[in-house]
PDB file of N, CA and C in Angstrom:
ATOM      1  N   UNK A   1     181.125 167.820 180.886  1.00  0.00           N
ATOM      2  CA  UNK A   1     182.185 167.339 180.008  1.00  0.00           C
ATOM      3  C   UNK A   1     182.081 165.826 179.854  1.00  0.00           C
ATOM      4  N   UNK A   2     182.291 165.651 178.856  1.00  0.00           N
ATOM      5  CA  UNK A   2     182.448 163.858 178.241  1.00  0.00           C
ATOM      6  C   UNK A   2     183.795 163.303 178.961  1.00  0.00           C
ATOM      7  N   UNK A   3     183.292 161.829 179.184  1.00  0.00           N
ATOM      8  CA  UNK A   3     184.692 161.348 179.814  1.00  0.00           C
ATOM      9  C   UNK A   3     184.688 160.022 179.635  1.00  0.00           C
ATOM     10  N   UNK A   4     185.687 159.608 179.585  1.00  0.00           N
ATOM     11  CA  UNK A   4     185.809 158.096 179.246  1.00  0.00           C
ATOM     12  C   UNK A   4     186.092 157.129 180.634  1.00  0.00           C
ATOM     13  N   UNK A   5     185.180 156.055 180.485  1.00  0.00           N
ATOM     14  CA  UNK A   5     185.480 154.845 181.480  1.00  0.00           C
ATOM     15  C   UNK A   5     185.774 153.992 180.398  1.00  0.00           C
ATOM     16  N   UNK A   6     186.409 153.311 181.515  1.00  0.00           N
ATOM     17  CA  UNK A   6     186.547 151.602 181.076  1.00  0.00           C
ATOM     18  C   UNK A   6     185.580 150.935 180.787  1.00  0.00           C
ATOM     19  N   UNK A   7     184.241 151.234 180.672  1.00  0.00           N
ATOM     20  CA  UNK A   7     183.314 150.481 180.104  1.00  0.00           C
ATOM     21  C   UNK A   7     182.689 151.031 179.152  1.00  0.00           C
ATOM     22  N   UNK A   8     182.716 152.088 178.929  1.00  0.00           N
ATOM     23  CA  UNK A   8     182.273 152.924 177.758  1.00  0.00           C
ATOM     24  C   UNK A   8     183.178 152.710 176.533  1.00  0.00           C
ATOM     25  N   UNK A   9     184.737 152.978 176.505  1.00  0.00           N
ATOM     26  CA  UNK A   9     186.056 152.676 176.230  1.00  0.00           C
ATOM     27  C   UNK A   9     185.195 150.877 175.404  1.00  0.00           C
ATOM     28  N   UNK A  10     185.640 150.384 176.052  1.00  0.00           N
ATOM     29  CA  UNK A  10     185.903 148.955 175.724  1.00  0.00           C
ATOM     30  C   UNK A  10     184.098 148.686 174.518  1.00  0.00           C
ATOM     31  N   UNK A  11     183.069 148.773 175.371  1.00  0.00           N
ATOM     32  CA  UNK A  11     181.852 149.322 174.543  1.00  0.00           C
ATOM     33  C   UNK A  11     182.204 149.886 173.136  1.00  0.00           C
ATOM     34  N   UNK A  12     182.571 151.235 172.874  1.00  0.00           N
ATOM     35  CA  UNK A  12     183.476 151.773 171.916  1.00  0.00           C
ATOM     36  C   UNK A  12     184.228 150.911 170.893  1.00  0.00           C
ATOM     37  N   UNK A  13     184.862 150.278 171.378  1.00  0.00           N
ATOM     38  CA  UNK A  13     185.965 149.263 170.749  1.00  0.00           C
ATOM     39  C   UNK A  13     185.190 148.526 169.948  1.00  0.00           C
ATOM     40  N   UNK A  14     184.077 147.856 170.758  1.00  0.00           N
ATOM     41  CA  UNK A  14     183.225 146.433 169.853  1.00  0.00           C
ATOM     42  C   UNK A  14     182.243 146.892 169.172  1.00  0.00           C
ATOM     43  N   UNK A  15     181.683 148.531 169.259  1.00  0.00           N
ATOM     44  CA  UNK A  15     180.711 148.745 168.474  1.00  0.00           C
ATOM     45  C   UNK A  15     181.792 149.449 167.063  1.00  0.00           C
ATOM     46  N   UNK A  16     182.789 149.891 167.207  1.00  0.00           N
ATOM     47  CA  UNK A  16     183.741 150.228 165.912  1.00  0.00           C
ATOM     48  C   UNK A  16     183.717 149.446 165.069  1.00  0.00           C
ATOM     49  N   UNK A  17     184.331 148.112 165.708  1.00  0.00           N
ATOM     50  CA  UNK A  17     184.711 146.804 165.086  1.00  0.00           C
ATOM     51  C   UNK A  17     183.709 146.379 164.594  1.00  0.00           C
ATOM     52  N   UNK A  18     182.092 146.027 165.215  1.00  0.00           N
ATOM     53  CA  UNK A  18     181.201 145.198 164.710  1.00  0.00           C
ATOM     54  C   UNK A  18     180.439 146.249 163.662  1.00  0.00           C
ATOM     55  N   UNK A  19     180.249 147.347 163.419  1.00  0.00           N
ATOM     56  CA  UNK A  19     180.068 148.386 162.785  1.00  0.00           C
ATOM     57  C   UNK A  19     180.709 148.302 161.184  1.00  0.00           C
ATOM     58  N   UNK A  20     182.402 148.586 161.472  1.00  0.00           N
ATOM     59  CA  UNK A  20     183.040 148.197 160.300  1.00  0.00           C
ATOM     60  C   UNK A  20     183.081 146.899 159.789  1.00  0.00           C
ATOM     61  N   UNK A  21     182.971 145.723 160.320  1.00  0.00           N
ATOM     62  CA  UNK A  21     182.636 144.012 159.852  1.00  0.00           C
ATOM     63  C   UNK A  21     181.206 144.438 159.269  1.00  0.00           C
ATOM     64  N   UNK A  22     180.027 145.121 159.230  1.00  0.00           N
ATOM     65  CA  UNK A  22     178.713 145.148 158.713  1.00  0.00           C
ATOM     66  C   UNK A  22     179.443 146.384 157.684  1.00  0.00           C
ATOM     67  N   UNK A  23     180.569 146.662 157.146  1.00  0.00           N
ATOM     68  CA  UNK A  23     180.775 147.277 156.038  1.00  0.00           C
ATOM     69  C   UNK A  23     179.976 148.782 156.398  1.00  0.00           C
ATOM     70  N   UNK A  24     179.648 149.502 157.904  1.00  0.00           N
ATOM     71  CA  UNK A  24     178.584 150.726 157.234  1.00  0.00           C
ATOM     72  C   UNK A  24     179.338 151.899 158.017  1.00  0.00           C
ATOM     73  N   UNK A  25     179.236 153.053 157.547  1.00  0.00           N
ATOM     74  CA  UNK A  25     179.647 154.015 157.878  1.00  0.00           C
ATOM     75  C   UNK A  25     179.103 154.658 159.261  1.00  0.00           C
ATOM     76  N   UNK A  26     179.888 155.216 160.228  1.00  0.00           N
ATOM     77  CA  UNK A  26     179.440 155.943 160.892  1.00  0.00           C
ATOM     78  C   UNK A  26     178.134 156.960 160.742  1.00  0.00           C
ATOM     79  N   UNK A  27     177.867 157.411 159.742  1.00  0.00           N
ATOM     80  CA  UNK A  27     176.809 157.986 159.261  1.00  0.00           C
ATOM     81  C   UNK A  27     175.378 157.102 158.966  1.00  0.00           C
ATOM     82  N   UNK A  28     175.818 156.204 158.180  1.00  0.00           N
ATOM     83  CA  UNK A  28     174.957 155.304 157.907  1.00  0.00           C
ATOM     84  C   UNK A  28     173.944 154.512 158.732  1.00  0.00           C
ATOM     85  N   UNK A  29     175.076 154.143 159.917  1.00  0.00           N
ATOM     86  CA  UNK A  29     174.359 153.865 161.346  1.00  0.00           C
ATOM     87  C   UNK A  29     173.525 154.800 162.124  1.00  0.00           C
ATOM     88  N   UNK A  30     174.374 155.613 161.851  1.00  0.00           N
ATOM     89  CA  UNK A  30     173.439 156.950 162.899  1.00  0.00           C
ATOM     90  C   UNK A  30     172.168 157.191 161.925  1.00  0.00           C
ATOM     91  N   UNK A  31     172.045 157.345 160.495  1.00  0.00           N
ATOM     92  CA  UNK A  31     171.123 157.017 160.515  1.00  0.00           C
ATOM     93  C   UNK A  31     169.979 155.994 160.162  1.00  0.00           C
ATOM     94  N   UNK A  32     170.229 154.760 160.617  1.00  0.00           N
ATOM     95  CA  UNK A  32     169.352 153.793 160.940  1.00  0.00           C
ATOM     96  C   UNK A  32     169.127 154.101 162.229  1.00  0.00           C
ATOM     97  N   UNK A  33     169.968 154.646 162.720  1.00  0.00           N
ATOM     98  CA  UNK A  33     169.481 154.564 164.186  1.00  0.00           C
ATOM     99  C   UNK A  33     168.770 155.748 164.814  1.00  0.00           C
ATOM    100  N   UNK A  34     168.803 156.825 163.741  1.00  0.00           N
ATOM    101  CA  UNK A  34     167.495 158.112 163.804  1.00  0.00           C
ATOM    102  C   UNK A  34     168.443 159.097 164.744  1.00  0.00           C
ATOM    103  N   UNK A  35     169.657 159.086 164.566  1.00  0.00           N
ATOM    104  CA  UNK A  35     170.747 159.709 165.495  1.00  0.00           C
ATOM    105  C   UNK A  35     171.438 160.755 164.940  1.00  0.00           C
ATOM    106  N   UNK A  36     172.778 162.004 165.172  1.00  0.00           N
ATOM    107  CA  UNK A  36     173.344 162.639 164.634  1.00  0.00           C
ATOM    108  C   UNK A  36     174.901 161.620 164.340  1.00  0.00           C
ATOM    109  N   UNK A  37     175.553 161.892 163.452  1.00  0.00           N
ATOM    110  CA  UNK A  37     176.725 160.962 163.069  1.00  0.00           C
ATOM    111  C   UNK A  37     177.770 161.361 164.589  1.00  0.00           C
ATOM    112  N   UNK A  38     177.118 162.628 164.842  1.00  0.00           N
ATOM    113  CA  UNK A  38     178.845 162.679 165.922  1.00  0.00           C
ATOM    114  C   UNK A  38     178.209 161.398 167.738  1.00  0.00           C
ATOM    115  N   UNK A  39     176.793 161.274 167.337  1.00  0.00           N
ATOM    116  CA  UNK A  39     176.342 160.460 168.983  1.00  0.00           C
ATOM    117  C   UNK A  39     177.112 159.468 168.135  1.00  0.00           C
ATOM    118  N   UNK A  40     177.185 158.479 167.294  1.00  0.00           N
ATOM    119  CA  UNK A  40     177.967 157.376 167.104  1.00  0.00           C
ATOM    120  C   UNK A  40     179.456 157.624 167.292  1.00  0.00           C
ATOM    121  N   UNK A  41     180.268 158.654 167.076  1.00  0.00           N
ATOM    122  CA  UNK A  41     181.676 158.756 166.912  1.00  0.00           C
ATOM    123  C   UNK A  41     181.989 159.060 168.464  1.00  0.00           C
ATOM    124  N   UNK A  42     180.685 159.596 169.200  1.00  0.00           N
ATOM    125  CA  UNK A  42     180.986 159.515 170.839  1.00  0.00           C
ATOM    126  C   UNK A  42     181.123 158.403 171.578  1.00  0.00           C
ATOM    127  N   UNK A  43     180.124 157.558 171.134  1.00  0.00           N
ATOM    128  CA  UNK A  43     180.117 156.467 171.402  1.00  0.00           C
ATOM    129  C   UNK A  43     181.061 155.263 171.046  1.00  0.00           C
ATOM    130  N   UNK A  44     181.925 155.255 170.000  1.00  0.00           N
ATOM    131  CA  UNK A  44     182.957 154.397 169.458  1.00  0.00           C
ATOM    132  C   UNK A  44     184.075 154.680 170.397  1.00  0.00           C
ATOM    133  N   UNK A  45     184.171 156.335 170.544  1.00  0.00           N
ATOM    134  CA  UNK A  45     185.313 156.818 171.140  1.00  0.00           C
ATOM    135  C   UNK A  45     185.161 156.766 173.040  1.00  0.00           C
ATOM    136  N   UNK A  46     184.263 156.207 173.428  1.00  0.00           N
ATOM    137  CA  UNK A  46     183.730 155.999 174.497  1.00  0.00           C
ATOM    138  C   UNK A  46     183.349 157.056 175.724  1.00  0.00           C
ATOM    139  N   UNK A  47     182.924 158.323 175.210  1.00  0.00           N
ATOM    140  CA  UNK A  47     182.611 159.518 175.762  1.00  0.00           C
ATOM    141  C   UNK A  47     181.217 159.391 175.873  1.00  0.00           C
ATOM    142  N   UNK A  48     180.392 158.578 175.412  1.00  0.00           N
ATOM    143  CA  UNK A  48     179.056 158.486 175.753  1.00  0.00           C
ATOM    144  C   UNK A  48     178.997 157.094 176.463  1.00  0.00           C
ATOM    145  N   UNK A  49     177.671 157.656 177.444  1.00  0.00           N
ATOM    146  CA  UNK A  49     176.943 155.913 177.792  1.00  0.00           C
ATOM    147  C   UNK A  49     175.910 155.824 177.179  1.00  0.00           C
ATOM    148  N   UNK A  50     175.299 154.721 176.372  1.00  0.00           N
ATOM    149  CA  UNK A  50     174.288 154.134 175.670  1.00  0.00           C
ATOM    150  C   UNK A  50     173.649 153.864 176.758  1.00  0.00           C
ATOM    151  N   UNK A  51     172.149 154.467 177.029  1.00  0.00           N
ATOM    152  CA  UNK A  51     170.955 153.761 177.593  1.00  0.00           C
ATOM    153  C   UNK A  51     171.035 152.608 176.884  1.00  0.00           C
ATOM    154  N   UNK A  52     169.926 151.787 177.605  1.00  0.00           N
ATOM    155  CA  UNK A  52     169.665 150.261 177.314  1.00  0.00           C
ATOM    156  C   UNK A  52     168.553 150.415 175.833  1.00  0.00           C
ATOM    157  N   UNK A  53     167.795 151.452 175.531  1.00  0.00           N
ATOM    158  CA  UNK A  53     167.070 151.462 174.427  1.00  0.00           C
ATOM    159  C   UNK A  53     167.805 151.478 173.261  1.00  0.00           C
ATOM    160  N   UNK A  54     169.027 152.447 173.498  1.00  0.00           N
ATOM    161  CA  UNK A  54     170.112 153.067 172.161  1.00  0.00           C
ATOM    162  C   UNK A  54     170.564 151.352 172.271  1.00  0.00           C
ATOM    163  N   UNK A  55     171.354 150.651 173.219  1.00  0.00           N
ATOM    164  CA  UNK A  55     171.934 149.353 172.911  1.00  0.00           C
ATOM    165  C   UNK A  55     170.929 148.707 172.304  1.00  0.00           C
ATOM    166  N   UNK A  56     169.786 148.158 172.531  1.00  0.00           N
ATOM    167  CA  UNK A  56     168.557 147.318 171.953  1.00  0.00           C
ATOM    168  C   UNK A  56     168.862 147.935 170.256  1.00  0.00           C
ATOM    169  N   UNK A  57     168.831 149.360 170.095  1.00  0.00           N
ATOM    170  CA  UNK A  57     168.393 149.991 168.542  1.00  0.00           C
ATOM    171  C   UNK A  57     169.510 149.632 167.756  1.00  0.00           C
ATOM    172  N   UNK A  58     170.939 149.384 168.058  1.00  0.00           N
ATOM    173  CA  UNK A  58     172.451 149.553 167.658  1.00  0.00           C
ATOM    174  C   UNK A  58     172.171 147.508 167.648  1.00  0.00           C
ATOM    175  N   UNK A  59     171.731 146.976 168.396  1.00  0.00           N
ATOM    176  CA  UNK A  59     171.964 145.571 168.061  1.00  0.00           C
ATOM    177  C   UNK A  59     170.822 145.265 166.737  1.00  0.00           C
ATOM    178  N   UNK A  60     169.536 146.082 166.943  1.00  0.00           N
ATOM    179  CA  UNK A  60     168.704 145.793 165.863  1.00  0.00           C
ATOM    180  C   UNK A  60     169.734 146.226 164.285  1.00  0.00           C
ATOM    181  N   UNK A  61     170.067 147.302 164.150  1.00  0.00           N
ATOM    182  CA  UNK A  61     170.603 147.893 163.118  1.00  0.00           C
ATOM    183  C   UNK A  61     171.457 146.747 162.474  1.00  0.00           C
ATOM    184  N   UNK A  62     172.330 146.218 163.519  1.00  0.00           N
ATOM    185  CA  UNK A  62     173.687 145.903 163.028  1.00  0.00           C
ATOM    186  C   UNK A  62     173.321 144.147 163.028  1.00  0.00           C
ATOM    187  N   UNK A  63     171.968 144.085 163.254  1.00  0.00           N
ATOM    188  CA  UNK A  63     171.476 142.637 163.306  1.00  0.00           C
ATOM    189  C   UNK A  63     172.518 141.551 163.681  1.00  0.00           C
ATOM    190  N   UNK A  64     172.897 141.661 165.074  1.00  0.00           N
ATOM    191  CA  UNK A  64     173.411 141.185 166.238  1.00  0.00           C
ATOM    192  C   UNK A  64     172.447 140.715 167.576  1.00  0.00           C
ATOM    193  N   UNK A  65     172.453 140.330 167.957  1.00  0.00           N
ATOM    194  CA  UNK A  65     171.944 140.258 169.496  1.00  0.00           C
ATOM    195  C   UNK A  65     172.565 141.398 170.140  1.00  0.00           C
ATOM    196  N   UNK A  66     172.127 141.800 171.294  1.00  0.00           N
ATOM    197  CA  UNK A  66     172.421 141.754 172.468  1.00  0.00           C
ATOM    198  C   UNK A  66     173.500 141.683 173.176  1.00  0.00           C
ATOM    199  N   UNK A  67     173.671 140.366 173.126  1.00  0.00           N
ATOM    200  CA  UNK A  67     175.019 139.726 173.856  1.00  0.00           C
ATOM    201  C   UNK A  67     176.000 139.904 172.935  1.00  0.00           C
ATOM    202  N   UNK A  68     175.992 139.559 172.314  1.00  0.00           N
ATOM    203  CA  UNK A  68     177.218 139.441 171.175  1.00  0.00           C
ATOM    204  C   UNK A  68     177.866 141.430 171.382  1.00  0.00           C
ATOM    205  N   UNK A  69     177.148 142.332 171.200  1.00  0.00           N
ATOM    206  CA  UNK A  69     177.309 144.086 171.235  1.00  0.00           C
ATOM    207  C   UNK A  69     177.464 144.219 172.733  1.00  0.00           C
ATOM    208  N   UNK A  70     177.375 143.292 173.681  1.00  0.00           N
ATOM    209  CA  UNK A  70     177.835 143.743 174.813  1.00  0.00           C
ATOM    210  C   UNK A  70     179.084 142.629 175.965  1.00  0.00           C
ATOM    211  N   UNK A  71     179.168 141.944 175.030  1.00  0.00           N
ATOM    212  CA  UNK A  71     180.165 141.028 175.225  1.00  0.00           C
ATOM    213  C   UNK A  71     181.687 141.272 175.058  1.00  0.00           C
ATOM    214  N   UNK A  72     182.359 142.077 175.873  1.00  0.00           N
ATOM    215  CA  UNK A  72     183.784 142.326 175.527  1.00  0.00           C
ATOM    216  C   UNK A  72     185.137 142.055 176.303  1.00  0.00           C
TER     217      UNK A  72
END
């Protein structure tokens, strides 16, 4: 079962936000990011953990750094 932490949660929060500021749809991302639309809506909603490759692919997409997508 999916479950939410406080770091997944908060993760969630800044990839929503920096997601909707780049104007793109949940879909849209998922696919730049070669993903199904619901791994992004897991991930906003903080039921997933992003390996460090998915974070690297989600900062390329949204042409951010790094820091800035994991800074919260």
């Amino acid at each position: 079962m999916l479950e939410q932490t406080p770091i997944t949660k908060n993760f969630g929060r800044k990839l929503s936000r920096l997601r909707k500021q780049k104007k793109l749809s949940q879909r849209k991302l998922a696919e730049k990011l070669d993903v199904h639309p619901t791994y992004i809506s897991s991930l906003e909603r903080g039921l997933r953990n992003p390996s460090l490759k998915v974070i690297d692919k989600i900062a390329s997409a949204l042409e951010i750094s790094r820091n800035v997508l994991l800074k919260f």
